[in-house]
Protein backbone atom coordinates (compact mmCIF):
# COMPACT_ATOMS: atom_id res chain seq x y z
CA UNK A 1 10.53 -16.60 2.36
CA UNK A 2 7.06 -15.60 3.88
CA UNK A 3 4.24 -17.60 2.49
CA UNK A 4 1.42 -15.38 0.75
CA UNK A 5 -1.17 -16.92 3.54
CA UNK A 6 0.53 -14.64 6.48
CA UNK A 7 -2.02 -12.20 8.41
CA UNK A 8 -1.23 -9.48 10.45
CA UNK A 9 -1.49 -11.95 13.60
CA UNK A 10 2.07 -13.83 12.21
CA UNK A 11 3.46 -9.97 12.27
CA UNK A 12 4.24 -10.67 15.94
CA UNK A 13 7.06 -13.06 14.50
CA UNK A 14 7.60 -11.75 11.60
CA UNK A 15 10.15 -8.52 13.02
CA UNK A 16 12.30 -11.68 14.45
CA UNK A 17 12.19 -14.09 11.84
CA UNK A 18 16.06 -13.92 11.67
CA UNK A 19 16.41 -13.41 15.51
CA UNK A 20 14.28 -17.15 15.19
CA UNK A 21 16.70 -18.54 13.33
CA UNK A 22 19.72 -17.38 15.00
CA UNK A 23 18.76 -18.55 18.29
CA UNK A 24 18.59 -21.87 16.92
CA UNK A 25 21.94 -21.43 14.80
CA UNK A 26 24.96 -21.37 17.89
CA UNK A 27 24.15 -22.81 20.97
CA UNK A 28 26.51 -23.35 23.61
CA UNK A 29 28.66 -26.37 22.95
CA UNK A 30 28.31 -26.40 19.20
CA UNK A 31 28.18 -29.41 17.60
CA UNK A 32 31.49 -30.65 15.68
CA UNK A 33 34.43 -30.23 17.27
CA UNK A 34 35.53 -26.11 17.75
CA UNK A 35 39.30 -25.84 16.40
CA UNK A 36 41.14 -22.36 15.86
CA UNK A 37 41.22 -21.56 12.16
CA UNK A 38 44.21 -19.33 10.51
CA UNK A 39 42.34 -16.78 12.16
CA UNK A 40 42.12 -18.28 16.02
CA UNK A 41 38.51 -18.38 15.74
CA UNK A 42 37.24 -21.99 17.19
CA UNK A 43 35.37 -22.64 14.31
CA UNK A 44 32.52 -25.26 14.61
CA UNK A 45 30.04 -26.79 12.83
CA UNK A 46 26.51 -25.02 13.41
CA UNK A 47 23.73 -27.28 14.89
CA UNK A 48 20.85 -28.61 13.43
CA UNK A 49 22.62 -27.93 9.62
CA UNK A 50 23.00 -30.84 7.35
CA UNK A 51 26.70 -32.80 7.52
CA UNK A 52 27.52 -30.93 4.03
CA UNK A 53 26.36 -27.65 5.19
CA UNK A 54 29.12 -25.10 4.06
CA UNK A 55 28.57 -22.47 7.17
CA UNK A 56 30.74 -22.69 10.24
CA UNK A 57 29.95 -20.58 13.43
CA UNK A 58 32.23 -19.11 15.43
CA UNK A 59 32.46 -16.29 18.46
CA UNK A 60 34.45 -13.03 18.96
CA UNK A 61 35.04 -11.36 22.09
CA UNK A 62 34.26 -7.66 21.88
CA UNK A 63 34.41 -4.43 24.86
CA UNK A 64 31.22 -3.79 26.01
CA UNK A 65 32.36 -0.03 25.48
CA UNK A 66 35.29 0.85 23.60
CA UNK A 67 35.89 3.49 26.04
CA UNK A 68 36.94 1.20 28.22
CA UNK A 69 38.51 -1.77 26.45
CA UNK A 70 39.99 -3.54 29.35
CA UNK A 71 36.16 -2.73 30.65
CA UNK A 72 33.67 -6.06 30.76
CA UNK A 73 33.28 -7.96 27.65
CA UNK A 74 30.43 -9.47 25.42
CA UNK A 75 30.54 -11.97 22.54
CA UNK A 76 28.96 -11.30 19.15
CA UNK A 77 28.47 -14.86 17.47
CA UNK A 78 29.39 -14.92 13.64
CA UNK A 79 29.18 -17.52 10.99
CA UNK A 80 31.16 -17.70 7.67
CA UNK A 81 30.66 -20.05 4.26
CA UNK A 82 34.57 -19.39 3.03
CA UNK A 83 34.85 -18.50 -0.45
CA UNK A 84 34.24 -21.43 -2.97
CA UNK A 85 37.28 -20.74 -5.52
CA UNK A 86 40.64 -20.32 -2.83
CA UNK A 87 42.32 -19.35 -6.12
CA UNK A 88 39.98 -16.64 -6.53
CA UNK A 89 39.28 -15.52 -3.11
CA UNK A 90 39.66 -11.68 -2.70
CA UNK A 91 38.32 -11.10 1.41
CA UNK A 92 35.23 -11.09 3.45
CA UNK A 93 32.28 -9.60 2.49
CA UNK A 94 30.31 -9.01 5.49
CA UNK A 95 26.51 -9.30 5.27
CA UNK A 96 25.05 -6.76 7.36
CA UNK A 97 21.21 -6.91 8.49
CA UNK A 98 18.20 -4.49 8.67
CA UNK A 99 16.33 -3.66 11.85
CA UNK A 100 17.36 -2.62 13.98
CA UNK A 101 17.76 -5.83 15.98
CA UNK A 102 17.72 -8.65 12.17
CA UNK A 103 20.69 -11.34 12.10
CA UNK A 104 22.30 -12.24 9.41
CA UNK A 105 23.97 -15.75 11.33
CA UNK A 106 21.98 -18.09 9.34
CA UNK A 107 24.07 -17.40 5.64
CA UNK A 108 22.66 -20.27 3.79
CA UNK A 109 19.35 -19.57 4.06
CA UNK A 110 19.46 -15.87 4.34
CA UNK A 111 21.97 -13.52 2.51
CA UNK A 112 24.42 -15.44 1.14
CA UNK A 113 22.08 -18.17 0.10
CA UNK A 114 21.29 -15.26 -2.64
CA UNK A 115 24.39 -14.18 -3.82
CA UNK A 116 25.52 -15.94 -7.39
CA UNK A 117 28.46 -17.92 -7.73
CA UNK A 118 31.33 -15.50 -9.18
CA UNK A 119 30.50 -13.94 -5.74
CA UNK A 120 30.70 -17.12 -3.63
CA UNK A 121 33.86 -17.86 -5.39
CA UNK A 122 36.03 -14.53 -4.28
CA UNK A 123 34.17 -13.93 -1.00
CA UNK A 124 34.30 -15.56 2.42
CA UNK A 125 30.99 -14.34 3.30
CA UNK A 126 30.68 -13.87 6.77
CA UNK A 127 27.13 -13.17 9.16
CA UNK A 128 26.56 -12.31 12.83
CA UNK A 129 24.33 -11.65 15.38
CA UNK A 130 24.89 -7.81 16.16
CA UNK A 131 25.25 -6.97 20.22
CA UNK A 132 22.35 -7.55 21.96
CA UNK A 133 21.09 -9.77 19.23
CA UNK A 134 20.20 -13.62 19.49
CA UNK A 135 23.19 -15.96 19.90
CA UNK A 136 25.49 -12.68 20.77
CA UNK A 137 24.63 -11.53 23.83
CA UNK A 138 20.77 -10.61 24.49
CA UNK A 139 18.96 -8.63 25.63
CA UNK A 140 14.99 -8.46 26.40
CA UNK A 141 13.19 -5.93 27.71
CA UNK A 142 10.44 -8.04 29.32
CA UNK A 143 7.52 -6.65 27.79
CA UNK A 144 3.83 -8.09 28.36
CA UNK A 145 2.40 -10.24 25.55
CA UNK A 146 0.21 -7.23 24.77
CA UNK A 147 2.96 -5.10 23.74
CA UNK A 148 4.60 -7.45 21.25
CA UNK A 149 1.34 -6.73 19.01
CA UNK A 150 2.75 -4.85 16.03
CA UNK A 151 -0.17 -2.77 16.17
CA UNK A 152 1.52 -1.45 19.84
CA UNK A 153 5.00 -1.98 18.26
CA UNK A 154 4.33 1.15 15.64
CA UNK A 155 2.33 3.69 17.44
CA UNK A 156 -0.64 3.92 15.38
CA UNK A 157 -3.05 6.88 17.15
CA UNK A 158 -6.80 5.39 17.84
CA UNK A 159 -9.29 5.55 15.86
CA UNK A 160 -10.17 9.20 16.28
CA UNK A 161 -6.66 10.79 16.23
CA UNK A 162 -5.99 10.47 19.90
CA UNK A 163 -2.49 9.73 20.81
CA UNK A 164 -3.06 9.48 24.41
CA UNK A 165 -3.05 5.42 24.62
CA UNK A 166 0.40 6.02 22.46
CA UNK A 167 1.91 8.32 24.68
CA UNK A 168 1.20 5.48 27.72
CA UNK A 169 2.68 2.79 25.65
CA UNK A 170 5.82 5.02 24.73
CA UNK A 171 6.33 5.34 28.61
CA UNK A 172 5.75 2.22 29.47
CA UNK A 173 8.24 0.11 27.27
CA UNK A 174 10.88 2.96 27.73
CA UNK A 175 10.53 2.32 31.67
CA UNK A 176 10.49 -1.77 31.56
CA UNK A 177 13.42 -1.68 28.66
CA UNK A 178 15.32 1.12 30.90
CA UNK A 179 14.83 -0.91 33.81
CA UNK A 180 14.92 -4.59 32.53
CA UNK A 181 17.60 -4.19 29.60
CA UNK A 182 21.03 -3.69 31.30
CA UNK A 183 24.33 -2.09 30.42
CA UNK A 184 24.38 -4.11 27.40
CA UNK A 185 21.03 -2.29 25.86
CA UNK A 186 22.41 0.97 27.10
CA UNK A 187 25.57 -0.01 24.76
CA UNK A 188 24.02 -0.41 22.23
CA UNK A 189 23.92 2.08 18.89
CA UNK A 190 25.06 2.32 15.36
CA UNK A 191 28.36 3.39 16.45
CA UNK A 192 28.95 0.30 18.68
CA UNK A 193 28.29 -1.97 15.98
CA UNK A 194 30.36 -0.39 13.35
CA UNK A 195 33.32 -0.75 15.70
CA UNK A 196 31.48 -4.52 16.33
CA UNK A 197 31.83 -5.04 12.93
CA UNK A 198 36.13 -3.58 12.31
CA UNK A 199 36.35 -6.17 15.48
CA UNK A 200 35.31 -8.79 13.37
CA UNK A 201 37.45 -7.70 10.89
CA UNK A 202 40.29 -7.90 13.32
CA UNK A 203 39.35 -10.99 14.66
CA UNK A 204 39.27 -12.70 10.84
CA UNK A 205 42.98 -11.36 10.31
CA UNK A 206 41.92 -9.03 7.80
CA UNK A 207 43.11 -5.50 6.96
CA UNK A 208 40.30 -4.58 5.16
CA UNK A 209 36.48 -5.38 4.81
CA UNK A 210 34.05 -5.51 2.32
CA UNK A 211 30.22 -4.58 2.98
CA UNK A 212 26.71 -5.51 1.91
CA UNK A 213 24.52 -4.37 4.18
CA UNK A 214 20.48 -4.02 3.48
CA UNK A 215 18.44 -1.97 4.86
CA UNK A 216 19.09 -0.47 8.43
CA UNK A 217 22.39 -2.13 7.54
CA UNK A 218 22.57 0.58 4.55
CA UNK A 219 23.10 2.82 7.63
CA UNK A 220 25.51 0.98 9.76
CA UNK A 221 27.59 0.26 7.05
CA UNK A 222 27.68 3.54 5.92
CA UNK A 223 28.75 4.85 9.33
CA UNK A 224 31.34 1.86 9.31
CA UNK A 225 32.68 3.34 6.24
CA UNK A 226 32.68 6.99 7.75
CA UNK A 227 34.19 6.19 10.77
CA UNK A 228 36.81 3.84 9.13
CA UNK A 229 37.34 4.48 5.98
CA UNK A 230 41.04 2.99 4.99
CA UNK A 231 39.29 -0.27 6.74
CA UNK A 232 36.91 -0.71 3.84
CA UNK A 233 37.26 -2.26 0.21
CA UNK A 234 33.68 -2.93 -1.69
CA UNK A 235 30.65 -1.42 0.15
CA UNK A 236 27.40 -2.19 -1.19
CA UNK A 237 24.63 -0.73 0.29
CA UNK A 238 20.97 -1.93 -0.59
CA UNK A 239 17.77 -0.22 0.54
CA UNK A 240 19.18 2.69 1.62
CA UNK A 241 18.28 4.84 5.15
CA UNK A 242 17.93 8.41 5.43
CA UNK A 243 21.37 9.47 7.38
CA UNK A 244 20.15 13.14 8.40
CA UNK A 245 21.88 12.83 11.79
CA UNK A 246 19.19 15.19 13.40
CA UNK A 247 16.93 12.59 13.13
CA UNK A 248 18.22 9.13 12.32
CA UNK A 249 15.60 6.69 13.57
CA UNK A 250 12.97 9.54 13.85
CA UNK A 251 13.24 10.01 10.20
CA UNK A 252 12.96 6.19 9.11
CA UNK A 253 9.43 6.06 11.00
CA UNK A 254 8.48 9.49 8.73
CA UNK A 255 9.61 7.64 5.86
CA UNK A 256 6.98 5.64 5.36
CA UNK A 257 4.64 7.85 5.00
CA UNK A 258 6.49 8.92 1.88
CA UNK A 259 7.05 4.96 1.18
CA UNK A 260 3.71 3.88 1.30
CA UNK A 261 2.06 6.42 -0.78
CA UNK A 262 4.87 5.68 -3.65
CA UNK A 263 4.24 1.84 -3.18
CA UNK A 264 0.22 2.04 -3.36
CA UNK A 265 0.15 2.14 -6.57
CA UNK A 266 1.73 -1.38 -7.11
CA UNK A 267 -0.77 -3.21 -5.26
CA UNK A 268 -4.15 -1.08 -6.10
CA UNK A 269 -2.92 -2.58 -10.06
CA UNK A 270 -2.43 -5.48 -8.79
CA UNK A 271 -5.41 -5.81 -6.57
CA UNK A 272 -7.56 -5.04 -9.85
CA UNK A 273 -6.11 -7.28 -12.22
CA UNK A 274 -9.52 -9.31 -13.80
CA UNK A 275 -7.33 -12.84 -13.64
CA UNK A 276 -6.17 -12.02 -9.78
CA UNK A 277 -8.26 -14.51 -7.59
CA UNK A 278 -7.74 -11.70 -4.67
CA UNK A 279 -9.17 -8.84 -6.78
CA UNK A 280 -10.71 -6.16 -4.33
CA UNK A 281 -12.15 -4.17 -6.93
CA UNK A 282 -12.67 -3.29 -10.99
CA UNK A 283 -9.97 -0.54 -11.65
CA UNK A 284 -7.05 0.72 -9.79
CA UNK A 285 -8.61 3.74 -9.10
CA UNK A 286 -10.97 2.22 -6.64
CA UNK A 287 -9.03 0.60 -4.27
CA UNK A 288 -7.41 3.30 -2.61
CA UNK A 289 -11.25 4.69 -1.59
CA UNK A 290 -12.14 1.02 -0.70
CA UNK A 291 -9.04 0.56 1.51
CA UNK A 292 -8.82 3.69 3.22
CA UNK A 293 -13.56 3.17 3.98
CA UNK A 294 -13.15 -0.19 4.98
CA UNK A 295 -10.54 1.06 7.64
CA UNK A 296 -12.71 3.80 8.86
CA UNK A 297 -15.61 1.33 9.04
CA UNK A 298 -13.05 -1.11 11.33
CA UNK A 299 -12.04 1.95 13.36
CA UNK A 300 -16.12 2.08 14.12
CA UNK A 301 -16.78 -1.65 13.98
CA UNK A 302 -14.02 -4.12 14.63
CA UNK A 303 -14.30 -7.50 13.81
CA UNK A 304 -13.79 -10.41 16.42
CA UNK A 305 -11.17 -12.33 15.37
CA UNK A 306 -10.36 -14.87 18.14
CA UNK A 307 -6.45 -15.62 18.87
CA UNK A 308 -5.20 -12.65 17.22
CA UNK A 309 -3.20 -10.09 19.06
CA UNK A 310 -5.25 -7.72 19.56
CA UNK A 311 -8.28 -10.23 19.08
CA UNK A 312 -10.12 -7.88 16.45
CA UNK A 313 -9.88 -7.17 12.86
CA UNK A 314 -9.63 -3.45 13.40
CA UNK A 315 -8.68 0.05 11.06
CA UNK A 316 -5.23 -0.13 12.46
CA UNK A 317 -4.63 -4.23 12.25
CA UNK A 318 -5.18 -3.40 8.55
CA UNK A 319 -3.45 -0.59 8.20
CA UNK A 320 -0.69 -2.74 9.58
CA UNK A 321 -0.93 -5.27 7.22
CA UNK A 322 -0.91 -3.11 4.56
CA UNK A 323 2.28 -1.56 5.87
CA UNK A 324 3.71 -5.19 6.30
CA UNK A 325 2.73 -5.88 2.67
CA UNK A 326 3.91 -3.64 0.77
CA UNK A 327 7.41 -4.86 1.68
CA UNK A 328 7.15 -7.42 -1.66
CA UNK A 329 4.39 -8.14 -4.34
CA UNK A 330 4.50 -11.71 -2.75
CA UNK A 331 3.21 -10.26 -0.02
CA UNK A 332 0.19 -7.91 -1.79
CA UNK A 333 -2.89 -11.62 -1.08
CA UNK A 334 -1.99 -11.10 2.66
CA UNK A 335 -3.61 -7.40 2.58
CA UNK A 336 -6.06 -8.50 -0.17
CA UNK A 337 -7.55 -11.16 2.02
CA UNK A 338 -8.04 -9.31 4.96
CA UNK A 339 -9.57 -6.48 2.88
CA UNK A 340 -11.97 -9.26 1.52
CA UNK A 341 -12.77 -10.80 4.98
CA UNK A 342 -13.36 -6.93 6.12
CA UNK A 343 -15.93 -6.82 3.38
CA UNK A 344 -17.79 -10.01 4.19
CA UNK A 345 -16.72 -11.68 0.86
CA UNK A 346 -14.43 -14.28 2.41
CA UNK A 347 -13.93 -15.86 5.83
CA UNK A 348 -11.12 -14.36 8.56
CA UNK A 349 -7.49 -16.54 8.13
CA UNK A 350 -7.29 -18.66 11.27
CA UNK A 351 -4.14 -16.59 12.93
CA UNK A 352 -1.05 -18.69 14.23
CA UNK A 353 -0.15 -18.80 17.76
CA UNK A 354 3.69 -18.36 18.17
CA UNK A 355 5.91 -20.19 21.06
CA UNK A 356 7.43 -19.57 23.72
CA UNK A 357 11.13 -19.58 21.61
CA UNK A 358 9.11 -16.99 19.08
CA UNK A 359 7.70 -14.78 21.57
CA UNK A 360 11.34 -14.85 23.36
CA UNK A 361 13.12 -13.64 19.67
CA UNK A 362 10.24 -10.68 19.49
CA UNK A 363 11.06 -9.40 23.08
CA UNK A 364 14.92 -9.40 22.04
CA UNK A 365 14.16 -8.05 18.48
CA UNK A 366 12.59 -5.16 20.20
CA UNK A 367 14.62 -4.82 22.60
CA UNK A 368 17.23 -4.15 19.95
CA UNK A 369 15.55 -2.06 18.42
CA UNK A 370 14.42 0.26 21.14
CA UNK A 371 18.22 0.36 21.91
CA UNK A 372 19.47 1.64 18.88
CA UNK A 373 16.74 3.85 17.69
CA UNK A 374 16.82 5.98 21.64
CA UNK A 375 21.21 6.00 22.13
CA UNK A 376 21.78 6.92 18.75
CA UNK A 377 19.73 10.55 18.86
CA UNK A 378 17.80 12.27 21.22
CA UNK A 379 13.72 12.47 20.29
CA UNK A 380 11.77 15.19 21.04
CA UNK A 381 9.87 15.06 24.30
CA UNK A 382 6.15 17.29 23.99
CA UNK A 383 3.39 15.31 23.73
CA UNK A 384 1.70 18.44 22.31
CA UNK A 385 4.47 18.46 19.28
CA UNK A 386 3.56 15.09 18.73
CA UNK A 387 -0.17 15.32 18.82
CA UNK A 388 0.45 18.10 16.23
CA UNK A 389 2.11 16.88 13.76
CA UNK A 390 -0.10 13.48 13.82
CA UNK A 391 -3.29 15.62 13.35
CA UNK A 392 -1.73 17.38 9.98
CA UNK A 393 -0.32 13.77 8.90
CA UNK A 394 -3.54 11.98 8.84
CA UNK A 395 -5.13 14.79 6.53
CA UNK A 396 -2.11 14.51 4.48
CA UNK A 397 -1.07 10.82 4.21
CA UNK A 398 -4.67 8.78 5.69
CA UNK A 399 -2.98 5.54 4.33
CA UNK A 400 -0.38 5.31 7.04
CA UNK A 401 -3.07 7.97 9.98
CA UNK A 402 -0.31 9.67 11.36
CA UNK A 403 1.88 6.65 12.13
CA UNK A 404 5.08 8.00 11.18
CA UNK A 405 5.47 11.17 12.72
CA UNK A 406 3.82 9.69 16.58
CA UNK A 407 5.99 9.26 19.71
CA UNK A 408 7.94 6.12 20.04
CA UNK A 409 9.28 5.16 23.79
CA UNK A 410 12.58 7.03 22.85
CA UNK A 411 10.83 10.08 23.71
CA UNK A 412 10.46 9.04 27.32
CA UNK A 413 14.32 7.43 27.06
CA UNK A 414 16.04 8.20 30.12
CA UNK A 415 19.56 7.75 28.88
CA UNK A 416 21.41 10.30 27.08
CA UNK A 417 22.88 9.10 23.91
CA UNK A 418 26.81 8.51 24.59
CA UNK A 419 27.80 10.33 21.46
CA UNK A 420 26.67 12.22 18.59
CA UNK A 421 25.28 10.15 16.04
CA UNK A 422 27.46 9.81 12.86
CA UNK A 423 27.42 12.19 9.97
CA UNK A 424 27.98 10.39 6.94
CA UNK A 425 30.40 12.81 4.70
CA UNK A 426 32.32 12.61 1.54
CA UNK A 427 35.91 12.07 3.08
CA UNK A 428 37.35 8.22 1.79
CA UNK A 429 37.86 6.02 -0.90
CA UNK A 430 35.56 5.97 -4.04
CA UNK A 431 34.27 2.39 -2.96
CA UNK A 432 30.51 2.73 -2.33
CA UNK A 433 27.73 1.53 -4.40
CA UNK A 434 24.15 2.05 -3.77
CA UNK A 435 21.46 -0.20 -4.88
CA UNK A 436 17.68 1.38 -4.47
CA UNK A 437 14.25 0.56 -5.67
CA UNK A 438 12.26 3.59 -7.16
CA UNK A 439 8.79 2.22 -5.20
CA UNK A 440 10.48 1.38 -1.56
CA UNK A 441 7.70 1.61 1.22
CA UNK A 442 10.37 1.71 4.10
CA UNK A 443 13.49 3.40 2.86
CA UNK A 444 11.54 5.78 0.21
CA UNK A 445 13.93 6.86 -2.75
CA UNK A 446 13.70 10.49 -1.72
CA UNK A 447 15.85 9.03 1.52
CA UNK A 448 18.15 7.26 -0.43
CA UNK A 449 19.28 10.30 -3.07
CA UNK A 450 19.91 11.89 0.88
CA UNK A 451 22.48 9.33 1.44
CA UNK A 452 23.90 9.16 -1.92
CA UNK A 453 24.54 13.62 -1.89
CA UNK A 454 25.87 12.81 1.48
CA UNK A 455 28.55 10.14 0.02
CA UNK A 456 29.58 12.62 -2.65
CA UNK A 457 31.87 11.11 -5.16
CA UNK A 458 32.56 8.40 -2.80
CA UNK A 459 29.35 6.68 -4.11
CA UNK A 460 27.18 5.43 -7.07
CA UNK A 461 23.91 4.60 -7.14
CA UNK A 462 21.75 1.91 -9.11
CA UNK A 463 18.47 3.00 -9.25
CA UNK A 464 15.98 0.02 -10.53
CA UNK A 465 12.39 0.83 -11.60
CA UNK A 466 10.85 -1.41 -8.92
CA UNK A 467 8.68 -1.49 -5.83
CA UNK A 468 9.72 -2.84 -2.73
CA UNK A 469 12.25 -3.10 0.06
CA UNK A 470 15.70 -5.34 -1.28
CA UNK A 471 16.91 -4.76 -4.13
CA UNK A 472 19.96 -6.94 -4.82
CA UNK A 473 18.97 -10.77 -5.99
CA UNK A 474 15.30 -10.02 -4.34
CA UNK A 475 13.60 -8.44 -7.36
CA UNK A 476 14.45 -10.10 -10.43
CA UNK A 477 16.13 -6.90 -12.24
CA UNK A 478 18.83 -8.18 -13.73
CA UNK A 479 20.34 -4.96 -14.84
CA UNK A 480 20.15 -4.08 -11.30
CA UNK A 481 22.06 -7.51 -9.91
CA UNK A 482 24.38 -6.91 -12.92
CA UNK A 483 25.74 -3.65 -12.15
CA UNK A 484 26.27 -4.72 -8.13
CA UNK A 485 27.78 -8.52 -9.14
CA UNK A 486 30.15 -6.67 -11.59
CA UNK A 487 31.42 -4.38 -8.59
CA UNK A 488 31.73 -7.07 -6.10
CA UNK A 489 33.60 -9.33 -9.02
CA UNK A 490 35.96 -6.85 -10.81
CA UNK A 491 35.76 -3.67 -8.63
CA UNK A 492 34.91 -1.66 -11.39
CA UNK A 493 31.82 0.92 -10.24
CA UNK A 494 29.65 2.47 -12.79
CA UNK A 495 31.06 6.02 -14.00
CA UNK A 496 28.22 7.87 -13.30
CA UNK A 497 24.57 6.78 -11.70
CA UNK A 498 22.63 4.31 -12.94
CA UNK A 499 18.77 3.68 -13.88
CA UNK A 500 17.30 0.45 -14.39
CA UNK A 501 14.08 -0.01 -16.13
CA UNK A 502 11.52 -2.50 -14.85
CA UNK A 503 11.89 -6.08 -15.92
């Protein structure tokens, strides 16, 4: 879906691509005419889709907190393509985003728009805007354009280690989220929107639910399935988040340091091929020294690169877009160009300037985000801890310089987390299946065998000889979209796990 021409200057948009879409997918008055389905939803047609479009949209009603459930209320908008075959139609599988702070409204050209057709026939898939998120209700923390850079977004420490300018950032979008957010950004946490989702389940008539949730959906859905078990039938789970409960969104940021390192590999072959019209260098072996110079050599001597945010070509802007790239091969001529413009062997992209509408999704995408990563789990609060353990990471992992173990603004959170965060155990039905690229630069393997020992028996898992993040349909494994279309279909799981070789 991203076009191999995006710089680093289009990551600004690109952590609310979906957010995009799904402010654009339910406005008020809806077009079509809203009647109450089996279910009493007023369904509607969604604006702006074609006249033969298959999704309807739709809202449900939900507590702000469940504590309190005749307590203020706030709507979670939801869309649903109902299952092609009625004959064949088993439930609702509900497609459950990554983030924190993704949608999954727009079905047709996001999650469902991958699934093959034995699936479409037995499922009324169904997508929604978690709380807080786009067309549900929003939030924003009001952040200055300067923040929104993704080079502010992840804390990457300055050029010579220093986390100081991190540590003011941290405090700074903690205070304007803390004061600017609401109750509804306090509500929000993985908890909440597992009980968002059983309320869509309820609201759809249906006494149980079936899952496929990707990435930081791997670990609402799992705590869905932990804190409701009886309520679930078919969970798949795709790109799958470390669920240590001591750490939960503290733990994803250390994961790709892991993540990248496995992933490197990929692209320094790929950046070395002889018929690549990108090529960087003459063997694989020299592009990891050629990357991690020509970073040091920004850190020193940034570029100017007018209408960026920042406006420079700097060490961390490309360590950012390697980070960014490393998500999907299609990706890999995004970092390649930049490393060729940082060498002087090609011009700088012209970067795009997003809108008002896009910089409006990135303050609620964040906002999200921030929300669910500081109520979940407490972070540690000593600078000193922090500056630690970034001075030993960038010895032992210079690709990602200490980014994954820095302070984040949930260390200057001034909210207590409402509850403990979830621990995912071994108690339900044998009904989860995990899906999980070997070469995952955001939810590292190493986290995913975490969640799979903490499923037990409960769980399989597919492991597919790939690099990555999204597994199912994304990668073009088809032992891998075999095994997971077989337990969606026929509800038969493999007996034991499963390996996938590449190809």
């Amino acid at each position: 879906m991203t076009k191999p021409t995006r710089t680093i200057a289009a990551a600004v948009t690109a952590a609310a691509a979906l957010a995009v879409t799904a402010l654009s997918a339910l406005p008020a008055g809806a077009a079509g005419t809203a009647a109450p389905g089996r279910d009493g939803l007023a369904w509607a047609a969604c604006p702006d889709a074609p006249a033969d479009s298959p999704q309807r949209c739709a809202e449900v009603t939900v507590p702000l907190d469940y504590a309190d459930p005749n307590g203020p209320r706030i709507t979670l908008a939801v869309s649903r393509i109902t299952a092609a075959d009625p004959g064949l139609r088993r439930g609702v599988l509900l497609a459950v985003p990554g983030g924190p702070g993704g949608s999954s409204l727009d079905l047709v050209h996001g999650m469902a728009g991958h699934l093959p057709q034995s699936v479409r026939d037995r499922y009324d898939v169904v997508g929604f805007d978690p709380r807080g998120v786009g067309r549900s209700t929003p939030v924003s923390c009001g952040l200055d354009t300067a923040d929104l850079s993704m080079v502010k977004v992840r804390p990457w420490p300055a050029a010579d280690g220093s986390i100081d300018g991190n540590l003011a950032t941290a405090r700074r979008v903690a205070e304007t989220c803390a004061r600017n957010g609401g109750p509804v950004l306090r509500s929000i946490s993985t908890a909440n929107e597992a009980r968002d989702m059983d309320s869509v389940r309820r609201a759809l008539g249906e006494r149980r639910l079936s899952v496929w949730g990707v990435s930081y959906g791997t670990y609402a859905g799992a705590v869905y399935a932990t804190m409701l078990p009886e309520r679930t039938d078919r969970i798949v789970l795709d790109s799958n988040d470390d669920p240590d409960p001591t750490r939960v969104g503290r733990g994803w940021l250390d994961n790709y340091g892991r993540g990248v390192e496995d992933r490197f590999p990929d692209f320094a072959a790929w950046a070395s091929a002889p018929d690549n019209p990108d090529r960087v260098a003459d063997t694989p072996e020299e592009v990891r020294p050629l990357f991690l110079d020509l970073a040091a050599r920004l850190d020193r001597a940034p570029l100017p690169w007018e209408g960026a945010n920042p406006a420079e070509l700097n060490g961390n802007v490309l360590r950012e877009t390697l980070l960014e790239s490393m998500y999907a091969d299609a990706k890999f001529p995004v970092l390649a160009r930049l490393m060729l413009a940082g060498l002087g062997r090609a011009p700088l992209p012209v970067p795009p300037k997003p809108g008002e509408r896009e910089l409006q999704a990135v303050q609620n995408t964040l906002a999200v985000s921030v929300g669910t990563l500081c109520n979940d789990v407490k972070w540690p609060t000593d600078p000193a801890g922090y500056t630690k353990a970034v001075t030993a990471d960038r010895a032992a992992r210079p690709l990602t310089a200490g980014l994954p173990v820095n302070v984040m603004p949930c260390a200057f959170w001034p909210f207590a987390p409402a509850e403990p965060p979830v621990r995912v155990t071994d108690r339900g039905p044998a009904n989860v299946l995990l899906t999980q690229n070997l070469r995952d630069p955001a939810t590292p393997y190493a986290g995913a065998l975490k969640l799979r020992a903490a499923f037990g028996d409960r769980a399989r898992m597919v492991a597919v000889d790939s690099g990555g993040h999204d597994v199912y349909r994304a990668n073009g494994n088809a032992c891998g979209d075999q095994v997971v279309t077989d337990y969606l279909v026929t509800g038969r799981r493999p007996v034991r796990d499963v390996f996938c070789p590449a190809g």
